[in-house]
C-alpha atoms as a PDB file:
ATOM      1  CA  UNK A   1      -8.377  29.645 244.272  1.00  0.00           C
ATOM      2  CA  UNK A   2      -7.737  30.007 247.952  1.00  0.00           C
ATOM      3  CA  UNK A   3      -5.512  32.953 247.248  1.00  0.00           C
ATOM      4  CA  UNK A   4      -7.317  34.905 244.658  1.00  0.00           C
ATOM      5  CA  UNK A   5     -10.316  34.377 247.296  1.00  0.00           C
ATOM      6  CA  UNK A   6      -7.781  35.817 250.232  1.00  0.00           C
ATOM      7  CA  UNK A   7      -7.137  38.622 247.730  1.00  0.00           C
ATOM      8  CA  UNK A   8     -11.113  39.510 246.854  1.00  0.00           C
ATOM      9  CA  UNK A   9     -11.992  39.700 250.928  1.00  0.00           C
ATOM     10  CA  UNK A  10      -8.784  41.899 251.544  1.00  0.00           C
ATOM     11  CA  UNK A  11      -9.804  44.281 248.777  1.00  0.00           C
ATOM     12  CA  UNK A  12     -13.577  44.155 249.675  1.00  0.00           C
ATOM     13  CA  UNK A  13     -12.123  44.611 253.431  1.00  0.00           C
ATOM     14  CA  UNK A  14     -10.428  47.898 251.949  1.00  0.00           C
ATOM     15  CA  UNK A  15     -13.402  48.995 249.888  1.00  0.00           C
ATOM     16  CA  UNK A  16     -15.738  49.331 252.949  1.00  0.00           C
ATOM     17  CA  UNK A  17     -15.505  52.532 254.931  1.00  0.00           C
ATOM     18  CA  UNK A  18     -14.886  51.555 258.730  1.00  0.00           C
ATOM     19  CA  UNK A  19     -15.401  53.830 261.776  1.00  0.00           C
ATOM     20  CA  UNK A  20     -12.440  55.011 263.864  1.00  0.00           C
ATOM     21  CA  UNK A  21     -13.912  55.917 267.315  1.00  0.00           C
ATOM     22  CA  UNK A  22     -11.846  56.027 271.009  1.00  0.00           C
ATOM     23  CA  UNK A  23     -13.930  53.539 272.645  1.00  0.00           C
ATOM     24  CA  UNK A  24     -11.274  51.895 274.855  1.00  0.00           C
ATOM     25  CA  UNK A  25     -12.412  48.765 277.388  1.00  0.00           C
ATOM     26  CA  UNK A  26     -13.367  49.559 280.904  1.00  0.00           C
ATOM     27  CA  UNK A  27     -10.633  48.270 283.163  1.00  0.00           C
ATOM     28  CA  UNK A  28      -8.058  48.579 280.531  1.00  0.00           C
ATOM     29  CA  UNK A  29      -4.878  50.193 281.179  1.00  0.00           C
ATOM     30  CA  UNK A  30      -3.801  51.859 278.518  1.00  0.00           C
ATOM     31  CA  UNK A  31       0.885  52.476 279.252  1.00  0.00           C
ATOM     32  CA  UNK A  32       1.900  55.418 277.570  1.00  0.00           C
ATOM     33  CA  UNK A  33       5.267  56.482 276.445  1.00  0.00           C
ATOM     34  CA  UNK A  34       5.568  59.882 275.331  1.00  0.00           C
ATOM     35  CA  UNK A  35       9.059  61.279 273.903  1.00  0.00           C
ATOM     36  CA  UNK A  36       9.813  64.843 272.471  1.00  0.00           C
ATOM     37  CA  UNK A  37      12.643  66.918 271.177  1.00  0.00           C
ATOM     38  CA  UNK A  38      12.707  70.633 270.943  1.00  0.00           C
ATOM     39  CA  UNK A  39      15.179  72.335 269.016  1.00  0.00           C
ATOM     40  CA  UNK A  40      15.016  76.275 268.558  1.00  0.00           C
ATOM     41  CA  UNK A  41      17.187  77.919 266.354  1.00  0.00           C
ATOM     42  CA  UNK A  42      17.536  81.945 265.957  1.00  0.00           C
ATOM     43  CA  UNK A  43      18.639  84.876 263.978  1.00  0.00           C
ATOM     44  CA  UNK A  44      18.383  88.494 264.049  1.00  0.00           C
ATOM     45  CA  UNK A  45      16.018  89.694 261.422  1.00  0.00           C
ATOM     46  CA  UNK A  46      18.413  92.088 259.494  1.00  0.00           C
ATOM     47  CA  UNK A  47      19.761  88.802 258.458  1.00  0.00           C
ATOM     48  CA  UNK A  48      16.844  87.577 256.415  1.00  0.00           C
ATOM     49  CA  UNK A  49      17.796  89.398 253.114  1.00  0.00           C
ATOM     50  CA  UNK A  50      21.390  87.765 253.439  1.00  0.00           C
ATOM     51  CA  UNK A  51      20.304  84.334 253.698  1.00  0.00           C
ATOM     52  CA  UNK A  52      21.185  83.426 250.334  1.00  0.00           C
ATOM     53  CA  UNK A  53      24.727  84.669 250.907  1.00  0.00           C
ATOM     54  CA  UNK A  54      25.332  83.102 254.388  1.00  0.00           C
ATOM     55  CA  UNK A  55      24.585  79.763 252.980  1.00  0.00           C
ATOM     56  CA  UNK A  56      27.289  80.580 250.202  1.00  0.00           C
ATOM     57  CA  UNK A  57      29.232  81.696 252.905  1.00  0.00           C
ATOM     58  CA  UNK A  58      28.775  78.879 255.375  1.00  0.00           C
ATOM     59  CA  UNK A  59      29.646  76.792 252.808  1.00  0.00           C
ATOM     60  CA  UNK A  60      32.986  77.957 252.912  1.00  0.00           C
ATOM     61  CA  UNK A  61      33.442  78.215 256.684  1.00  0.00           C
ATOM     62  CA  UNK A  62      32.328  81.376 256.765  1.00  0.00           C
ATOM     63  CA  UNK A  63      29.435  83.079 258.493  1.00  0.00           C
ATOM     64  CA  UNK A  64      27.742  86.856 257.723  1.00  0.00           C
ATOM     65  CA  UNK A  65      26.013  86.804 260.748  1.00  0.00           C
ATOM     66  CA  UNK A  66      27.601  84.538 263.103  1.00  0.00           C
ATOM     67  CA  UNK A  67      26.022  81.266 264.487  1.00  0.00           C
ATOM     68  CA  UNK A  68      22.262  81.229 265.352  1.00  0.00           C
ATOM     69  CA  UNK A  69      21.397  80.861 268.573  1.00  0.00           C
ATOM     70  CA  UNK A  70      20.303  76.973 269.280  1.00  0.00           C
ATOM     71  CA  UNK A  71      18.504  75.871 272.578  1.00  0.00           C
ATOM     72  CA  UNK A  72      17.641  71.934 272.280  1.00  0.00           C
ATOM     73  CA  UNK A  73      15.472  70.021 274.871  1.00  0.00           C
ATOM     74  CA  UNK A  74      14.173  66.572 275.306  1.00  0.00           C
ATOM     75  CA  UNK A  75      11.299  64.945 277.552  1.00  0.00           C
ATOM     76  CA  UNK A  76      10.392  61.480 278.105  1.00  0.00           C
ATOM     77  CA  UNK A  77       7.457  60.811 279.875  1.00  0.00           C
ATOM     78  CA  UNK A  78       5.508  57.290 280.981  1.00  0.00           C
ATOM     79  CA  UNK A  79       2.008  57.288 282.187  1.00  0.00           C
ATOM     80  CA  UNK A  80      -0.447  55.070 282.777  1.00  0.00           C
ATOM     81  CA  UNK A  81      -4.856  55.972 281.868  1.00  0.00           C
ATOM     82  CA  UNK A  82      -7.076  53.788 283.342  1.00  0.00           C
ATOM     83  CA  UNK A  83     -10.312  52.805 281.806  1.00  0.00           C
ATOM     84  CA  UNK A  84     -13.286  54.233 284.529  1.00  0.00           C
ATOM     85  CA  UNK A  85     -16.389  54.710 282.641  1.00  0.00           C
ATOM     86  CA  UNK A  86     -17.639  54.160 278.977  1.00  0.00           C
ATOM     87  CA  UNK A  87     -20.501  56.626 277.612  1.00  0.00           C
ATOM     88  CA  UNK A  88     -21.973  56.910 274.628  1.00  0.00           C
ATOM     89  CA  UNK A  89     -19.517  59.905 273.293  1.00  0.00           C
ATOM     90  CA  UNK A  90     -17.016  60.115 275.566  1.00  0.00           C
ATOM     91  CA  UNK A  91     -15.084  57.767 277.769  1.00  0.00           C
ATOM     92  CA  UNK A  92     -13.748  58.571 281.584  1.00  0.00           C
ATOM     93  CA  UNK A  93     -10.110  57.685 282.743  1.00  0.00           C
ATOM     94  CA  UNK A  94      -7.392  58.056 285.475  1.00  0.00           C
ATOM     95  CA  UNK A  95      -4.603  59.507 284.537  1.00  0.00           C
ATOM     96  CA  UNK A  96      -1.145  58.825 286.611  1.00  0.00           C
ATOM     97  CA  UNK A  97       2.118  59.768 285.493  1.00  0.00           C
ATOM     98  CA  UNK A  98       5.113  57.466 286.410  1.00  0.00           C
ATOM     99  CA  UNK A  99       7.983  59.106 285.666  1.00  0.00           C
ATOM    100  CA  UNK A 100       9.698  61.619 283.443  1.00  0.00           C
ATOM    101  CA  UNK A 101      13.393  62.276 282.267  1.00  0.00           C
ATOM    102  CA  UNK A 102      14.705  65.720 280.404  1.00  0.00           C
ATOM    103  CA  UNK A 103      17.631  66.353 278.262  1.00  0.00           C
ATOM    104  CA  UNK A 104      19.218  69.615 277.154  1.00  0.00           C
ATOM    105  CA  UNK A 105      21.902  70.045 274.950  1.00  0.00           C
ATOM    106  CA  UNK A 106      22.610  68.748 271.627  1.00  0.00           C
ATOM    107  CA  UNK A 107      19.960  66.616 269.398  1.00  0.00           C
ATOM    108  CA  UNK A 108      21.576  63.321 270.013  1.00  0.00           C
ATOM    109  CA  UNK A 109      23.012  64.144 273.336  1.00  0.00           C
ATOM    110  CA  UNK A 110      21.999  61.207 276.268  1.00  0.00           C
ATOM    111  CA  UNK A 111      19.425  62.218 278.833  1.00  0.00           C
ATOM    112  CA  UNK A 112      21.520  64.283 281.431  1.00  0.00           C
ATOM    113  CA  UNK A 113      18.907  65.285 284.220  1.00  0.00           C
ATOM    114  CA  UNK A 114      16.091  62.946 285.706  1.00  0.00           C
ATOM    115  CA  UNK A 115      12.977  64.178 287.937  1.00  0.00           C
ATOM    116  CA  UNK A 116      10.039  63.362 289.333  1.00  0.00           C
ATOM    117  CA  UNK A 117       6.804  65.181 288.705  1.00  0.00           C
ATOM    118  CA  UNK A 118       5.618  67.856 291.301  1.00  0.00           C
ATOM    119  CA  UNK A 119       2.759  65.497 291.730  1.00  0.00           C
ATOM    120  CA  UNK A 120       1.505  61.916 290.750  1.00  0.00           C
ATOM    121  CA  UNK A 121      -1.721  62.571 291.945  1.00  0.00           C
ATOM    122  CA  UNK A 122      -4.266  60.491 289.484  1.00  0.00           C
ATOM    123  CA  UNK A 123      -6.101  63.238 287.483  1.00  0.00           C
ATOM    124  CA  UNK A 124      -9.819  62.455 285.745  1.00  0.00           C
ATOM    125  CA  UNK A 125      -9.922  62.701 282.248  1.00  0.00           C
ATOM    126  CA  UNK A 126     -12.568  62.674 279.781  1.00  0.00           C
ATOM    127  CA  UNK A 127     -11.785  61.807 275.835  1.00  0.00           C
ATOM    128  CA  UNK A 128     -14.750  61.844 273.518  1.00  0.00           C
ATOM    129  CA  UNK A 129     -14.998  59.588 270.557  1.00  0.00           C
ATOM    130  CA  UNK A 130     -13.436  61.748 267.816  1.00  0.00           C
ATOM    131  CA  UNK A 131     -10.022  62.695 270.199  1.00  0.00           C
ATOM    132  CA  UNK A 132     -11.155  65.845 271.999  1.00  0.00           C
ATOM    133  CA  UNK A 133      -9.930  65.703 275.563  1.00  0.00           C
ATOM    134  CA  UNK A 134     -11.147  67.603 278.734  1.00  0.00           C
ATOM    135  CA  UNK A 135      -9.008  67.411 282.181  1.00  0.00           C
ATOM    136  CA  UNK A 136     -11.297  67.444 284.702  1.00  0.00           C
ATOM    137  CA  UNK A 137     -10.470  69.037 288.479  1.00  0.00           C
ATOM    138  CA  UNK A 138      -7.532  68.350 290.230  1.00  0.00           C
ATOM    139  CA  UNK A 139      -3.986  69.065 290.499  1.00  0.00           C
ATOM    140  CA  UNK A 140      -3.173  67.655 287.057  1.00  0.00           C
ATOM    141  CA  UNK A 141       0.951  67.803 286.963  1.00  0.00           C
ATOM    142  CA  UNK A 142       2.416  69.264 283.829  1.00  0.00           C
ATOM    143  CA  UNK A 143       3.194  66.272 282.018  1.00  0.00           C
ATOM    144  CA  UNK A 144      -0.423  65.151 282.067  1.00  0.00           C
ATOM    145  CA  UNK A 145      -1.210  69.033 280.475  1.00  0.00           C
ATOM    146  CA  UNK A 146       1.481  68.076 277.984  1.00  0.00           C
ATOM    147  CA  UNK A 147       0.134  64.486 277.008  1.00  0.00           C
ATOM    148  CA  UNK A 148      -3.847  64.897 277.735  1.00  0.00           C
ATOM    149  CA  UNK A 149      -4.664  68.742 277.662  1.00  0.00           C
ATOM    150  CA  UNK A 150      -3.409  69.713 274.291  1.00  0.00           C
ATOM    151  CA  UNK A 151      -4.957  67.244 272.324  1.00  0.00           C
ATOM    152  CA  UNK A 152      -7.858  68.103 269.635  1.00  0.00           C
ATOM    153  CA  UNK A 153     -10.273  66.370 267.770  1.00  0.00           C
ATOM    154  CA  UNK A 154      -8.392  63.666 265.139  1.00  0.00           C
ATOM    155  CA  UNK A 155     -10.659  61.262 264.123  1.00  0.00           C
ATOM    156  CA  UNK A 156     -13.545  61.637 261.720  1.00  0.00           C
ATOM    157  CA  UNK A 157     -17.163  60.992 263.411  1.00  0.00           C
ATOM    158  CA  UNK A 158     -18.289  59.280 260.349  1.00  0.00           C
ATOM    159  CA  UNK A 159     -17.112  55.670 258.715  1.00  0.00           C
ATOM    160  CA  UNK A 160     -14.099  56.882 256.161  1.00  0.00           C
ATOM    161  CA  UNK A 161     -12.831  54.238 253.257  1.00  0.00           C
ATOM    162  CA  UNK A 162      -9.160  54.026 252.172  1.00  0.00           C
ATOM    163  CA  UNK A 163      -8.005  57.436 250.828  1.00  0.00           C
ATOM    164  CA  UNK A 164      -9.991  58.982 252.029  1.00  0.00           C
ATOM    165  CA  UNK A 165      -9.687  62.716 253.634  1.00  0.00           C
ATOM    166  CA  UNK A 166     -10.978  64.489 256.899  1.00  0.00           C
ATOM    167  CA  UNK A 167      -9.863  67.768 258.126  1.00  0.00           C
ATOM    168  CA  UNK A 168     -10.295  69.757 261.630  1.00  0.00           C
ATOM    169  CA  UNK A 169      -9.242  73.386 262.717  1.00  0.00           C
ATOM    170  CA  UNK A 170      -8.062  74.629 266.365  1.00  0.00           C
ATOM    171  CA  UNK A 171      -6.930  77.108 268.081  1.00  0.00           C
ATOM    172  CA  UNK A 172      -3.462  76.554 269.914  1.00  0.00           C
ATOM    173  CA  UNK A 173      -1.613  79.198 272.222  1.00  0.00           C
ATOM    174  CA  UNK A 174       2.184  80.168 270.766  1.00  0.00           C
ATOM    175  CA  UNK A 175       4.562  79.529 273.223  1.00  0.00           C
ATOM    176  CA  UNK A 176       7.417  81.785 271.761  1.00  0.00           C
ATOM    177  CA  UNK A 177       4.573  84.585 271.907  1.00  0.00           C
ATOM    178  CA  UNK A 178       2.372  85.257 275.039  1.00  0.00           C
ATOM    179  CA  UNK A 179      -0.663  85.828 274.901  1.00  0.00           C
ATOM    180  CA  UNK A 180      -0.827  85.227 271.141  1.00  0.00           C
ATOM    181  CA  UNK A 181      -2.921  82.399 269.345  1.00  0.00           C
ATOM    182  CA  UNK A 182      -2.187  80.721 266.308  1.00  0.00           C
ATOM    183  CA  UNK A 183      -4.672  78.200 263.880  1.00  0.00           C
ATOM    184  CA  UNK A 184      -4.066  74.923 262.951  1.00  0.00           C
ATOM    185  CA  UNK A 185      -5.387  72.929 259.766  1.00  0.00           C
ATOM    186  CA  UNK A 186      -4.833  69.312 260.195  1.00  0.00           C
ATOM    187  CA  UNK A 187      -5.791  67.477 256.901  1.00  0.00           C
ATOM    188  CA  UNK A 188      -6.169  63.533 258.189  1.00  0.00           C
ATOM    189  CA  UNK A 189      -6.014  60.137 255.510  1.00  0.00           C
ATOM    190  CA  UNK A 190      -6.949  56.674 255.994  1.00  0.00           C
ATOM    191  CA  UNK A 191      -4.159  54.778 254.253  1.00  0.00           C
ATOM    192  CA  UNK A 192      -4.136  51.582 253.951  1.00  0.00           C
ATOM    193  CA  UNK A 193      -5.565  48.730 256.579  1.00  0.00           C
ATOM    194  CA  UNK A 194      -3.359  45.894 257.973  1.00  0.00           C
ATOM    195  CA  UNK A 195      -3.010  42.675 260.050  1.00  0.00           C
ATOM    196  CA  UNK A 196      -6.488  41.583 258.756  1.00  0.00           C
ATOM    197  CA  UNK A 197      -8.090  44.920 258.924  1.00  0.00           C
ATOM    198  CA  UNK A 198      -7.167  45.436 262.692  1.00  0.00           C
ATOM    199  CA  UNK A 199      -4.593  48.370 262.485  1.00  0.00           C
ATOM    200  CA  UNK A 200      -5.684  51.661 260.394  1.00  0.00           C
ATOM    201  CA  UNK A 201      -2.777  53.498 259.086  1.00  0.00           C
ATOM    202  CA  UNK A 202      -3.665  57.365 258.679  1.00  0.00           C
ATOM    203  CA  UNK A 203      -1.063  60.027 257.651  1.00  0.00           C
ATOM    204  CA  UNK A 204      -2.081  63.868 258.413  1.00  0.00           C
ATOM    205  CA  UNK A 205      -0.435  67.138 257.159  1.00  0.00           C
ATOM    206  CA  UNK A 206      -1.130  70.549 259.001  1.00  0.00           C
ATOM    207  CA  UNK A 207      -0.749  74.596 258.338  1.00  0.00           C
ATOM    208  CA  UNK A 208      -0.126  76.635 261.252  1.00  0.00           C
ATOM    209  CA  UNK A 209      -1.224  79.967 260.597  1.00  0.00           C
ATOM    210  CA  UNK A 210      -1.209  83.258 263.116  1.00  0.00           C
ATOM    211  CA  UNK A 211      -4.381  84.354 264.446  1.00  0.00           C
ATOM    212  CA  UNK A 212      -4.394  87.894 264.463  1.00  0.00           C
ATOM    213  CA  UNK A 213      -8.130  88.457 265.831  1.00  0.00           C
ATOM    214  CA  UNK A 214      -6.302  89.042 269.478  1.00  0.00           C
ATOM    215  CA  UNK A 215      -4.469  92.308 267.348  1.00  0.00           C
ATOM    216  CA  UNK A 216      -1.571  91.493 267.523  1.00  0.00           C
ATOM    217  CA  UNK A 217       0.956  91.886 263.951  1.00  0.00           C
ATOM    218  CA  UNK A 218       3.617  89.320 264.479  1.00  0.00           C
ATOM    219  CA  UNK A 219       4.849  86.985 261.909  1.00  0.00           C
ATOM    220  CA  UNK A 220       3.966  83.042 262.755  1.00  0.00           C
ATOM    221  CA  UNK A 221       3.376  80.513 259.749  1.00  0.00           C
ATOM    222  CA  UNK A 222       4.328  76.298 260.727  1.00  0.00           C
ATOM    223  CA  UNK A 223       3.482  73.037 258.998  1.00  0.00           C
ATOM    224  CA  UNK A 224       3.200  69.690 260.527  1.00  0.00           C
ATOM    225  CA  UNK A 225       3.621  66.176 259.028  1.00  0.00           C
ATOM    226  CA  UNK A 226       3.042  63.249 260.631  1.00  0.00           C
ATOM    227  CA  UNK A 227       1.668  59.627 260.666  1.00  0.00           C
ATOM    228  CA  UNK A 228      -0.666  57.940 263.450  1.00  0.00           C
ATOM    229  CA  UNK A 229      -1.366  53.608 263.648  1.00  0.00           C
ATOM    230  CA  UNK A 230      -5.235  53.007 265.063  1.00  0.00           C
ATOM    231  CA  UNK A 231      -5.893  49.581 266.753  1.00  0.00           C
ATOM    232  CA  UNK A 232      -9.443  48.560 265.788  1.00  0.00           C
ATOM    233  CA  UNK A 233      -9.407  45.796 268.150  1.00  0.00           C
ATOM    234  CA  UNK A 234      -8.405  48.186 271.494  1.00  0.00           C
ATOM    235  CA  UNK A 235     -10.563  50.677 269.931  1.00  0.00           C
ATOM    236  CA  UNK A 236      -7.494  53.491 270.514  1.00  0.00           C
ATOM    237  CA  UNK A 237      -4.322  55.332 268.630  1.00  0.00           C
ATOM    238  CA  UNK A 238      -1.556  53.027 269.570  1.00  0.00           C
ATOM    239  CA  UNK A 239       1.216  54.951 267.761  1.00  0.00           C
ATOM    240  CA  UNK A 240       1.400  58.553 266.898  1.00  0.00           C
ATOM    241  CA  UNK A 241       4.695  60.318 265.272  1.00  0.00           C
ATOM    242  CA  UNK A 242       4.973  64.144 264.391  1.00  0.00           C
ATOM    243  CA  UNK A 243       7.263  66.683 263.540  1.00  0.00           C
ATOM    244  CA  UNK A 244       6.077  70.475 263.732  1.00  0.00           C
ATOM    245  CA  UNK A 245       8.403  73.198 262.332  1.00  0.00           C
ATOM    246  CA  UNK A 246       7.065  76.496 263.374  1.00  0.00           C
ATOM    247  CA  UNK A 247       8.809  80.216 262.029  1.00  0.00           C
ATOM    248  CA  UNK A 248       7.878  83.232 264.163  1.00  0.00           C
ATOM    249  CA  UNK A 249       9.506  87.003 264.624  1.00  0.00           C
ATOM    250  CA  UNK A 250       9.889  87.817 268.129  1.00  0.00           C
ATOM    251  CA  UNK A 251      10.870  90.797 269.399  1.00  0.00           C
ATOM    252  CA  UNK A 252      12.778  91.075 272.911  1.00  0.00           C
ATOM    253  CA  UNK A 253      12.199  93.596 275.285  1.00  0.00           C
ATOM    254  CA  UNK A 254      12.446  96.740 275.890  1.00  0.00           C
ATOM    255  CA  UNK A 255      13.647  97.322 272.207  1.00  0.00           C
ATOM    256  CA  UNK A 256      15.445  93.982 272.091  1.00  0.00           C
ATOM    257  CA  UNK A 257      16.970  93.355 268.297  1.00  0.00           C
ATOM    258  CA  UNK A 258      13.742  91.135 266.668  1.00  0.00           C
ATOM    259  CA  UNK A 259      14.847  87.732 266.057  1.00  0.00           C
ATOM    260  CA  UNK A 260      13.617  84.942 263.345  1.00  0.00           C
ATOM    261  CA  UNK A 261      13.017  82.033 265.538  1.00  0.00           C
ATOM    262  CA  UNK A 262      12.355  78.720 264.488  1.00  0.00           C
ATOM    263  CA  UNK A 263      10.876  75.983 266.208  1.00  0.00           C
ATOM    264  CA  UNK A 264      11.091  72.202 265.338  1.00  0.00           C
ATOM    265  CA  UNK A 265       9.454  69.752 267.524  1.00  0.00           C
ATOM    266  CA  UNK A 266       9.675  65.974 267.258  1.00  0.00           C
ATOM    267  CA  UNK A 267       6.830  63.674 269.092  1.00  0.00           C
ATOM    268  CA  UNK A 268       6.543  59.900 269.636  1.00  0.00           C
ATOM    269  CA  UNK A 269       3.740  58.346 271.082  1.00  0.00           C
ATOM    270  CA  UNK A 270       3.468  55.142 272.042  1.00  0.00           C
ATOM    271  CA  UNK A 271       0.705  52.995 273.500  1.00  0.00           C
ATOM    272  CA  UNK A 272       0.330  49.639 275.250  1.00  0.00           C
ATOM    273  CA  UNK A 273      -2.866  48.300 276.470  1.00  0.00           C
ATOM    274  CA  UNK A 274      -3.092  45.704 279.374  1.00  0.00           C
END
């Protein structure tokens, strides 16, 4: 009796739509880890209708085209955001960032090159409810750009049951393409619910698709997968992991030979509150 009664609360606890809002303690502070991999691969164009053959080819040791070109980087980055203020919406924070460490080289290859940031200078930010973030004035160093600035609406500003779906849109630069703007459809889920309700588990899937309202022609199309772990308790995404594989056509100038580029980017996120 004590267990089938356990088993009618969990699934009542999973019936009920719950709301997923960034409403994070004042005085908190929130220790973030971020880590990312960047691996670009390219090959000139004219090789596109010979794919089929170079894999035959490569197969046997053998290559129509030669090797791509491969450029692989890694960043690890700590920070710490400091609960300031609590509105209604939105929530105000410091942002510091620690440290950071870079790689280059091959995928698995050990973190070769450590640096500071040009400046640890805290930085106000201010994250709404939903995951939108604005960086407020100040000499905000890159690494608080790359963990704070880029970051869109994710969560849905309505209660959401188990399975089900919310989706949001944005605009992102493309960094193999100045000046050029692509759109992203993010598709989020609510899993499942564990440890007692406490942790949400949500899974997302994205398009990336070029927008060509700025006029320009090129050839951009991506996808994203990824999942993301939401404390309930802490009121904040505690773990995020992506991985973003983006195809473009870049030309290089002045009448450089156009390449097929692609892009694969791995991110970890990690938070600790205190």
């Amino acid at each position: 009796m004590v267990a089938m009664g356990f088993f009618v609360s969990a699934s009542a606890l999973g019936a009920q739509p719950v709301l997923l809002q960034l409403r994070p303690h004042v005085g908190d502070t929130l220790h973030v880890k971020l880590e990312q991999r960047v691996e670009m691969s390219g090959t000139p164009v004219s090789c596109g209708d010979q794919q089929g053959a170079s894999r035959s080819r490569a197969s046997a040791g053998v290559s129509a085209c030669g090797n791509p070109r491969t450029m692989n980087t890694g960043m690890e980055v700590y920070s710490r955001a400091i609960v300031k203020r609590s509105m209604r919406h939105a929530t105000e924070m410091i942002a510091i960032t620690d440290s950071v460490r870079t790689s280059t080289g091959k995928p698995a290859s050990p973190y070769i090159s450590q640096r500071q940031p040009s400046s640890r200078a805290p930085v106000e930010i201010r994250i709404s409810s939903d995951g939108g973030v604005e960086i407020g004035e100040g000499p905000a160093s890159e690494e608080i750009r790359t963990l704070f600035g880029q970051m869109p609406p994710t969560l849905s500003r309505k209660a959401v049951a188990i399975g089900e779906k919310w989706v949001h849109e944005m605009r992102v630069p493309l960094s193999v393409e100045p000046g050029a703007f692509g759109r992203v459809r993010t598709t989020f889920q609510l899993d499942s619910l564990g440890r007692n309700g406490q942790t949400a588990y949500i899974s997302m899937r994205g398009a990336l698709s070029h927008d060509h309202s700025d006029g320009s022609d090129s050839e951009t199309s991506g996808t994203l997968v990824g999942t993301m772990q939401f404390d309930r308790r802490r009121s904040w995404i505690t773990r995020t992991h992506a991985t973003i594989d983006v195809w473009s056509v870049v030309s290089s100038p002045p009448a450089g030979t156009p390449m097929r580029v692609h892009t694969r980017v791995v991110q970890s996120l990690r938070v600790d509150a205190q």
